[in-house]
N, C-alpha and C. Protein backbone atom coordinates (compact mmCIF):
# COMPACT_ATOMS: atom_id res chain seq x y z
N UNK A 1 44.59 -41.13 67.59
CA UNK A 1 43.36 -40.70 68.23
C UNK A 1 42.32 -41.84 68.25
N UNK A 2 42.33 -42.88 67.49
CA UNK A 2 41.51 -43.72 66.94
C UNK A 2 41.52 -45.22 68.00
N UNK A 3 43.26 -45.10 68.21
CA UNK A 3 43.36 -45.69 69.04
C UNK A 3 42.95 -45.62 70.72
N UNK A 4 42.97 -44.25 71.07
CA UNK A 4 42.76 -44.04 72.22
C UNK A 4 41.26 -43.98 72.64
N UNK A 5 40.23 -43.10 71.78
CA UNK A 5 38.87 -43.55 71.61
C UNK A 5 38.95 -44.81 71.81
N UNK A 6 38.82 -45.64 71.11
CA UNK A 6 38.84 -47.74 71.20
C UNK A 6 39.12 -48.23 72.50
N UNK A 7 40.30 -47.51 72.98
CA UNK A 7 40.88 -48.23 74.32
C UNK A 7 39.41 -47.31 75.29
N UNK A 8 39.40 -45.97 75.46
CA UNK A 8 38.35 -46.02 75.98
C UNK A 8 37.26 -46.67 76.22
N UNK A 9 36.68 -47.25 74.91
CA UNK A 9 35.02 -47.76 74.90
C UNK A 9 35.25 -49.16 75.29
N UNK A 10 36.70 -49.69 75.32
CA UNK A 10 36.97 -50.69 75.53
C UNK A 10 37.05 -50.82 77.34
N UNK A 11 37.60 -49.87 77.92
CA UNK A 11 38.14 -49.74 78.82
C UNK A 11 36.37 -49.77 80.01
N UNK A 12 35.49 -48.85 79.25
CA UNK A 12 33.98 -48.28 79.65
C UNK A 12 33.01 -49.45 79.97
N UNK A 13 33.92 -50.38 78.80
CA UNK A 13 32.75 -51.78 78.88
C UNK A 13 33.43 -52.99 79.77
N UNK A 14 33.98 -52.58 79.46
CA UNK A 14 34.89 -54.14 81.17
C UNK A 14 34.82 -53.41 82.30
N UNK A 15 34.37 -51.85 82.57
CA UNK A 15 34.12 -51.39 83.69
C UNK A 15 32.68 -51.61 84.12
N UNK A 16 32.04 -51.46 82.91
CA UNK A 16 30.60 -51.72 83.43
C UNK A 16 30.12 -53.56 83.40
N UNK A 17 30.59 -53.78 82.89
CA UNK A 17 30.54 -55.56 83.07
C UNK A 17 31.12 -56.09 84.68
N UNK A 18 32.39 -55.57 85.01
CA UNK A 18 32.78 -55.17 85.81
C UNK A 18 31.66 -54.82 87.18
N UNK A 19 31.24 -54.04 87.19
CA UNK A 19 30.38 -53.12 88.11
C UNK A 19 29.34 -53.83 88.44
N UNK A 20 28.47 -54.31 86.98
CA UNK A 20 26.87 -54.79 86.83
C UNK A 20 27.50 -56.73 87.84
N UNK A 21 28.54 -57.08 87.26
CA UNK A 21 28.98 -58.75 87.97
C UNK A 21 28.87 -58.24 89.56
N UNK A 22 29.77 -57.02 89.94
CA UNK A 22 30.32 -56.83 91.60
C UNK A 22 28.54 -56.66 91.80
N UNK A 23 28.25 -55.33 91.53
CA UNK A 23 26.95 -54.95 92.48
C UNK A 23 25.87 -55.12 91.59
N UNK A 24 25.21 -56.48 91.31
CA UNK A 24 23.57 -56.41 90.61
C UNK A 24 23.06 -55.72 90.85
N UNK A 25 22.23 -55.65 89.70
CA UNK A 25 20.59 -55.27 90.30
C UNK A 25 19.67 -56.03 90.80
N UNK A 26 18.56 -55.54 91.33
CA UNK A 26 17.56 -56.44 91.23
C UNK A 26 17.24 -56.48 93.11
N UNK A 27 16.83 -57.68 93.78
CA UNK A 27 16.58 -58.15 95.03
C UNK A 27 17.71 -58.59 95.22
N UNK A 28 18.34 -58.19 96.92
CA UNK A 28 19.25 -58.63 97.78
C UNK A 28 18.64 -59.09 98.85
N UNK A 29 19.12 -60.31 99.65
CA UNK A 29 19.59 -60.43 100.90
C UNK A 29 20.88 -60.71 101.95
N UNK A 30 20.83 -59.62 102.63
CA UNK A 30 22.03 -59.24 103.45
C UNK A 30 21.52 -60.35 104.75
N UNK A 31 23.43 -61.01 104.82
CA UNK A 31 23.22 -61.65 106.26
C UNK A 31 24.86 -61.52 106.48
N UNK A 32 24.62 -61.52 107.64
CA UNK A 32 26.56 -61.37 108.35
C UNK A 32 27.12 -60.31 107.28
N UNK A 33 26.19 -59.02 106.81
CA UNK A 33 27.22 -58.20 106.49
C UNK A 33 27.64 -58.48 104.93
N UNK A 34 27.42 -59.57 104.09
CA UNK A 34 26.94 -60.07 102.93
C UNK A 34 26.12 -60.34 102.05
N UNK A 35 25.89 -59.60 100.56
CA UNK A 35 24.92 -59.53 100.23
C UNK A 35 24.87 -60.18 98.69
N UNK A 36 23.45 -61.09 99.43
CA UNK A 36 23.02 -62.47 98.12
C UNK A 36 22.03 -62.02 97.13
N UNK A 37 22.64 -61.51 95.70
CA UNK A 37 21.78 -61.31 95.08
C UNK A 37 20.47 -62.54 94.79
N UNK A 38 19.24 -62.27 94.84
CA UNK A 38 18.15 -63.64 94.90
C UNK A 38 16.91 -63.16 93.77
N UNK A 39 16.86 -64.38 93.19
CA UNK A 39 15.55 -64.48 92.23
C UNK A 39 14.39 -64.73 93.34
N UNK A 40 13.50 -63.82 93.10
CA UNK A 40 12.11 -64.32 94.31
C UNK A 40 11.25 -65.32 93.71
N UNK A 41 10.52 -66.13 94.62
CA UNK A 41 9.42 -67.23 94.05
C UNK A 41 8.27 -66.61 94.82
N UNK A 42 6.85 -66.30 94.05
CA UNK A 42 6.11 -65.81 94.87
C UNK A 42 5.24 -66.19 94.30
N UNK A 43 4.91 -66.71 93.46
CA UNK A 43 3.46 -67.55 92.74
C UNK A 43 3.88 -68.90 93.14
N UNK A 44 2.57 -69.02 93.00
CA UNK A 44 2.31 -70.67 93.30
C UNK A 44 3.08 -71.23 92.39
N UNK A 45 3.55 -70.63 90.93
CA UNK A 45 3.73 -71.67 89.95
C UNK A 45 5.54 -71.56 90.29
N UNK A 46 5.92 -70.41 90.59
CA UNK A 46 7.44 -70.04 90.63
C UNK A 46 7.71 -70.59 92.22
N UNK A 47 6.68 -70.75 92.92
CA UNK A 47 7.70 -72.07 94.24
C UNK A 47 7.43 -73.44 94.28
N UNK A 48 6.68 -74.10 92.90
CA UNK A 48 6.64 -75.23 92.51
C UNK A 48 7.85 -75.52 91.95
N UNK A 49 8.13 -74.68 91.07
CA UNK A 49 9.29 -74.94 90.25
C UNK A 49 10.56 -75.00 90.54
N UNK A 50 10.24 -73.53 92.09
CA UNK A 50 12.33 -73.36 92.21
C UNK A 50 13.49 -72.94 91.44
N UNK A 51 14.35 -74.29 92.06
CA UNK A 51 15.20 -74.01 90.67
C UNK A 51 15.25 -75.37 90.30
N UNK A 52 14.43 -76.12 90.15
CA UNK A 52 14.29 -77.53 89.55
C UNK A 52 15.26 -77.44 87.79
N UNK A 53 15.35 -78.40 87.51
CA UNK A 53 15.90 -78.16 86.18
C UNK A 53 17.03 -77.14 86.22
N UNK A 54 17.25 -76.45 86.57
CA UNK A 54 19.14 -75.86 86.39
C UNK A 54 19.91 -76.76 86.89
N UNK A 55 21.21 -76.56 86.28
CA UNK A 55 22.06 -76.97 86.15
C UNK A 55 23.22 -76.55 86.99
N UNK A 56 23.21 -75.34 87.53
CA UNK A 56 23.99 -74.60 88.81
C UNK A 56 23.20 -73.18 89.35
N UNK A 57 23.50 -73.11 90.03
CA UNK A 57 23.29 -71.44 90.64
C UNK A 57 24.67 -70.81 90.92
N UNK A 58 24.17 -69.07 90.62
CA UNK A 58 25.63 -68.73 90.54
C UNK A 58 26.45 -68.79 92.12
N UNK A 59 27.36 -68.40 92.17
CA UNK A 59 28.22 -68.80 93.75
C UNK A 59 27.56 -67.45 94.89
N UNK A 60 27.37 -67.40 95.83
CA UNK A 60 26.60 -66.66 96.23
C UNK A 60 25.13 -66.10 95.94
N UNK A 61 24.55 -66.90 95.43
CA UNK A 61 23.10 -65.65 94.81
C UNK A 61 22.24 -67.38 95.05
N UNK A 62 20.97 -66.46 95.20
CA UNK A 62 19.85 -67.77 95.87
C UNK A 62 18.74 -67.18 94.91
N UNK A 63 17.71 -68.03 95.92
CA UNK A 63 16.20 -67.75 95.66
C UNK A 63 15.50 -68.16 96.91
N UNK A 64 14.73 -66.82 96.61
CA UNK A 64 13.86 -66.51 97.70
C UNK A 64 12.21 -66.63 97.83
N UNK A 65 12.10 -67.55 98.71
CA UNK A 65 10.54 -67.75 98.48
C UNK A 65 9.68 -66.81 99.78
N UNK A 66 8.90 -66.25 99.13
CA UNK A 66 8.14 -65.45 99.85
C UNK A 66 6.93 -65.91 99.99
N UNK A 67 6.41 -65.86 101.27
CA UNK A 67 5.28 -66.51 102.14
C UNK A 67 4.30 -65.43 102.80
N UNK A 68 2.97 -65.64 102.25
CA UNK A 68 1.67 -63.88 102.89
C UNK A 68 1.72 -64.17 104.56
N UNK A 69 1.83 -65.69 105.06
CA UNK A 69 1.76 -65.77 106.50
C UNK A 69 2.92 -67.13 106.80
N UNK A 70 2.75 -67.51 107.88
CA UNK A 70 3.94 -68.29 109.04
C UNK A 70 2.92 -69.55 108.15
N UNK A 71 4.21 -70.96 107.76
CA UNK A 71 3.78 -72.27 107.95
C UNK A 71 5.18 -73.05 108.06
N UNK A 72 4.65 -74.09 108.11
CA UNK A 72 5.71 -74.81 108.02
C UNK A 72 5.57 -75.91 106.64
N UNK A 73 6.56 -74.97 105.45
CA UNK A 73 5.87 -75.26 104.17
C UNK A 73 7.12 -76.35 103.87
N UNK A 74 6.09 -77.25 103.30
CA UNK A 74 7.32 -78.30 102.42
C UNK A 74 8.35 -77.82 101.00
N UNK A 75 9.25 -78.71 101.28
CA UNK A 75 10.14 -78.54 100.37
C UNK A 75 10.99 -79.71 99.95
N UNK A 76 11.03 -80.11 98.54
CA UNK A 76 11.47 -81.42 97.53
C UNK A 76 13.09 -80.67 96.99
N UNK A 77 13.46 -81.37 96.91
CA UNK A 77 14.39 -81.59 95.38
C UNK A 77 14.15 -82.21 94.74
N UNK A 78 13.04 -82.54 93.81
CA UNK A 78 12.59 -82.95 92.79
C UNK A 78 13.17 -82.15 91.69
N UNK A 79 14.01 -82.82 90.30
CA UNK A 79 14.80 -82.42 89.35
C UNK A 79 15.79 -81.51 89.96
N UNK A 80 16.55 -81.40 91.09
CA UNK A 80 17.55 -80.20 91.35
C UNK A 80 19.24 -81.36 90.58
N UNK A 81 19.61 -80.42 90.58
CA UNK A 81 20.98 -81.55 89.61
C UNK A 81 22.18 -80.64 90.88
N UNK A 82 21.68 -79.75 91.71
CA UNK A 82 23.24 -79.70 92.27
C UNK A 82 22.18 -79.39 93.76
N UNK A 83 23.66 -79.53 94.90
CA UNK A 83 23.04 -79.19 96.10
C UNK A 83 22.72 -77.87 96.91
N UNK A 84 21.48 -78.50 98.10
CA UNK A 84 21.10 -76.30 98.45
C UNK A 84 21.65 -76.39 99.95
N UNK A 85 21.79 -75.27 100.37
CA UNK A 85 21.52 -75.03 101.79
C UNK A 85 20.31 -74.44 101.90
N UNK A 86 19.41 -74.56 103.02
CA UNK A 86 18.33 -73.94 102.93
C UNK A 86 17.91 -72.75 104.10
N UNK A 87 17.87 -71.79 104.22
CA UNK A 87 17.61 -70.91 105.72
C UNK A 87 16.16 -70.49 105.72
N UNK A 88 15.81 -71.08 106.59
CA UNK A 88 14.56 -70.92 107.07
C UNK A 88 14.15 -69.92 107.83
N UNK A 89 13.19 -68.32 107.72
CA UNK A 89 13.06 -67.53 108.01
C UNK A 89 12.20 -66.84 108.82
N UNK A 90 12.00 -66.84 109.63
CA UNK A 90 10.90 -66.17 110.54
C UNK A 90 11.17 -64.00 110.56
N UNK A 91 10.25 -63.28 110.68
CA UNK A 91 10.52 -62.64 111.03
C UNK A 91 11.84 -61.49 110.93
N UNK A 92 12.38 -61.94 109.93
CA UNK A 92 13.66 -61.30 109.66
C UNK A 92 15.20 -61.95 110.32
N UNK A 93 14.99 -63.13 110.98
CA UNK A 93 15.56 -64.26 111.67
C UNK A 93 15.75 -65.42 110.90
N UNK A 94 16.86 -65.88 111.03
CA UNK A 94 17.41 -67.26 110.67
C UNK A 94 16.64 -68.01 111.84
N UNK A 95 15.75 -68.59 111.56
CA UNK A 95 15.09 -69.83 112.76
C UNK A 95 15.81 -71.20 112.83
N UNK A 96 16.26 -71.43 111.51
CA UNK A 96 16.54 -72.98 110.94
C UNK A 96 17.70 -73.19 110.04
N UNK A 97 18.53 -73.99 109.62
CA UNK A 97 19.44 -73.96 108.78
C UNK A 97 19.25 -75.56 108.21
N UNK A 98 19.23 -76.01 107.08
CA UNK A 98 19.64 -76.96 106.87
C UNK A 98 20.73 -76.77 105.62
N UNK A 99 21.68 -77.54 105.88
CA UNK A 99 22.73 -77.46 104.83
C UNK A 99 23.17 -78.54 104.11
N UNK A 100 23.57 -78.53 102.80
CA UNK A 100 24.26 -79.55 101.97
C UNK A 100 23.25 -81.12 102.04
N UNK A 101 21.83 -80.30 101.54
CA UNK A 101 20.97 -81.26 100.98
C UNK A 101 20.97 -81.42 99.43
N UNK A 102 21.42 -82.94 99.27
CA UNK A 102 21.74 -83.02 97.89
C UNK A 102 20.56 -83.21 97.04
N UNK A 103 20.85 -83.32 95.66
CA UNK A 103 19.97 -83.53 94.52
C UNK A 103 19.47 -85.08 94.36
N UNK A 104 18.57 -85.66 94.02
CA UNK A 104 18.05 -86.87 94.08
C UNK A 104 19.10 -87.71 93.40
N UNK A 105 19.71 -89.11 93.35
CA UNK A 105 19.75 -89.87 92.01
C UNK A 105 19.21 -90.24 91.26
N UNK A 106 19.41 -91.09 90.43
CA UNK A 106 18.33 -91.71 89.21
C UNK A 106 17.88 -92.39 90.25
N UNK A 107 16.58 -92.69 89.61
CA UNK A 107 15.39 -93.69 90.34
C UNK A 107 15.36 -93.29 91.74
N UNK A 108 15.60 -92.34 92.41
CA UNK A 108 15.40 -92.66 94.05
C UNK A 108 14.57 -91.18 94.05
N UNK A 109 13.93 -91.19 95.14
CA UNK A 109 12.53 -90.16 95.59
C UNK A 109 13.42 -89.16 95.79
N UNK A 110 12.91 -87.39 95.49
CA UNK A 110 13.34 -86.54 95.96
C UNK A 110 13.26 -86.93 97.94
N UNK A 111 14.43 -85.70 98.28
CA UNK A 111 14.21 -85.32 99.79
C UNK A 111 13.22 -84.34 99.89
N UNK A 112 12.89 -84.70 100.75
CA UNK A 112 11.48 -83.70 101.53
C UNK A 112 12.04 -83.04 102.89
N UNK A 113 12.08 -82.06 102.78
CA UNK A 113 11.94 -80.57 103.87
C UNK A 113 11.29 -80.11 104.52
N UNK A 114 11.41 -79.71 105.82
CA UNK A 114 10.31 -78.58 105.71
C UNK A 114 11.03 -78.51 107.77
N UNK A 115 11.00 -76.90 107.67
CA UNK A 115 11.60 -75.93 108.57
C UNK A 115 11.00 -76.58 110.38
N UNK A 116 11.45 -76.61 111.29
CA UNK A 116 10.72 -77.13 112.35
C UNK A 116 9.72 -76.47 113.06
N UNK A 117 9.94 -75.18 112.95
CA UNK A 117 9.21 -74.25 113.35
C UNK A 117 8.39 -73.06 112.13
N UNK A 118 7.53 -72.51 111.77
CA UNK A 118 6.63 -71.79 111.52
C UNK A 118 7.43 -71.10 110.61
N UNK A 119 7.64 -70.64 109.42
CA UNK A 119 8.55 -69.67 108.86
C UNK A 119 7.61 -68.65 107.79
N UNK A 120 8.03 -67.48 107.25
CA UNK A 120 7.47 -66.84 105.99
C UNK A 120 8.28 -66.55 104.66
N UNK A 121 9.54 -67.06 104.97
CA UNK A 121 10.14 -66.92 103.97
C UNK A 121 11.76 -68.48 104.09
N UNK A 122 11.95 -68.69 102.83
CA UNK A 122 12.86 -69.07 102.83
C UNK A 122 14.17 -69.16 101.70
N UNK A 123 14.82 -69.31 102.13
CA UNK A 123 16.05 -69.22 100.90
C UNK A 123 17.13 -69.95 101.08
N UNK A 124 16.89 -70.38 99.21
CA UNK A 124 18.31 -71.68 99.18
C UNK A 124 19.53 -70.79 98.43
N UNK A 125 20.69 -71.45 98.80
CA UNK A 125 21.34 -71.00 98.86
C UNK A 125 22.30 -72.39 98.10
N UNK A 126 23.47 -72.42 97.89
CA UNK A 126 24.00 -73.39 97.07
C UNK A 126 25.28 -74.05 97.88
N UNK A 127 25.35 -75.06 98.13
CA UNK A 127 25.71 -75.99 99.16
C UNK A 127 26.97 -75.13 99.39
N UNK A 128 27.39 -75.06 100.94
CA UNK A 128 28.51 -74.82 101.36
C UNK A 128 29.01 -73.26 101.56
N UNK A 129 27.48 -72.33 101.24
CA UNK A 129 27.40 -71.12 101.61
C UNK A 129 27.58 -70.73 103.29
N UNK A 130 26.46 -71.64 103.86
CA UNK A 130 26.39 -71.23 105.14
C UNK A 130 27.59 -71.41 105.92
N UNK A 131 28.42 -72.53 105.52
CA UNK A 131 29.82 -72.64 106.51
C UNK A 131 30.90 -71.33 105.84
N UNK A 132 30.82 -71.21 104.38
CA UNK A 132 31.81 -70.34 103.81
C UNK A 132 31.43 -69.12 104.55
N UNK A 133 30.07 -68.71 105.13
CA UNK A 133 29.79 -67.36 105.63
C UNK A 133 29.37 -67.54 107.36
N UNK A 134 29.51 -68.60 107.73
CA UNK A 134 29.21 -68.83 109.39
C UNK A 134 27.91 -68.52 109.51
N UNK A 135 26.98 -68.81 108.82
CA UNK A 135 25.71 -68.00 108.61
C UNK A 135 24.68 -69.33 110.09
N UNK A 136 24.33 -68.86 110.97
CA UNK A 136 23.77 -69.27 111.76
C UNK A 136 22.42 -69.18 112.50
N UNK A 137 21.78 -69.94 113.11
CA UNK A 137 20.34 -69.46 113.62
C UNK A 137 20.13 -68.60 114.52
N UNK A 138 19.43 -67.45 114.11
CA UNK A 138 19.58 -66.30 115.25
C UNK A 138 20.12 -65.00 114.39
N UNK A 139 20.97 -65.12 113.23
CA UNK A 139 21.53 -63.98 112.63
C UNK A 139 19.98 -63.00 111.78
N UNK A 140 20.34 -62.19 111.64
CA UNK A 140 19.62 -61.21 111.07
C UNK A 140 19.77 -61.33 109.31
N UNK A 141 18.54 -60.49 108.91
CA UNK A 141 18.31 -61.10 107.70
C UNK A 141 17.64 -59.48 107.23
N UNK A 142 18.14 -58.75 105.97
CA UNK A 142 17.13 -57.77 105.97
C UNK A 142 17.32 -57.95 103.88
N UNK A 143 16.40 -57.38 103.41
CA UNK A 143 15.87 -57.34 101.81
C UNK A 143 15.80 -55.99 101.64
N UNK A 144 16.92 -55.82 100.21
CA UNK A 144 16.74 -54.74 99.55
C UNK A 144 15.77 -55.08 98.22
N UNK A 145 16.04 -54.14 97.32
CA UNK A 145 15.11 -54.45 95.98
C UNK A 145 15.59 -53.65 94.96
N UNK A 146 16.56 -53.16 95.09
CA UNK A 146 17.24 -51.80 94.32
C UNK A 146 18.12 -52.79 93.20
């Protein structure tokens, strides 16, 4: 009996480890039908930062910077140690794509960014997303929060 209890609680917790890895919580964005779990940046101090200083992001899952109106806001890799794709957002629209912008080397200046047209939101994504998902300008873009 002792045994079968065990295998249960055993069985309960690789299901829910299981479950919580497949479907997070937290903020999504869905594009082509795929959905990127995303850390949001919405203070001044959390889209200074990014993800400067990590060391990876997980495979699919971004960060999302949220914007009160349309600019055309800059963007560094200053301290990033791996590479982003970046989708630039208008309106619930992919306006822009840039992909497989790398991390600085020693001694050389971050790259500088910034979308061609007007955006309110944007999100990086971790090099080699947008071709793995055909993710293109013009596709639709919608945010859960659940």
């Amino acid at each position: 009996m002792k045994k079968i209890i065990t295998g249960a609680v055993i069985a309960l917790i690789v299901f829910t480890i299981w479950f919580y890895w497949t479907y997070p919580m937290g903020p999504k964005v869905k594009i082509r039908g795929h959905l990127f779990p995303v850390e949001l940046a919405i203070t001044p101090q959390e889209k200074e930062r990014g993800l400067s200083g990590r060391k990876t992001l997980a495979p699919d899952h971004g960060m999302l910077f949220l914007y009160g109106n349309r600019g055309k806001f800059d963007f560094w890799m200053r301290g990033m140690q791996f590479p982003l794709d970046f989708l630039w957002i208008s309106d619930k629209k992919i306006v822009d794509i840039t992909v497989d912008v790398p991390p600085p080397k020693r001694n050389e200046a971050p790259v500088q960014l910034a979308p061609k047209i007007p955006v309110d939101k944007i999100l990086e994504l971790p090099a080699g997303t947008v071709a793995k998902y055909g993710i293109q300008p013009g596709d639709d873009v919608t945010f859960t929060t659940n």
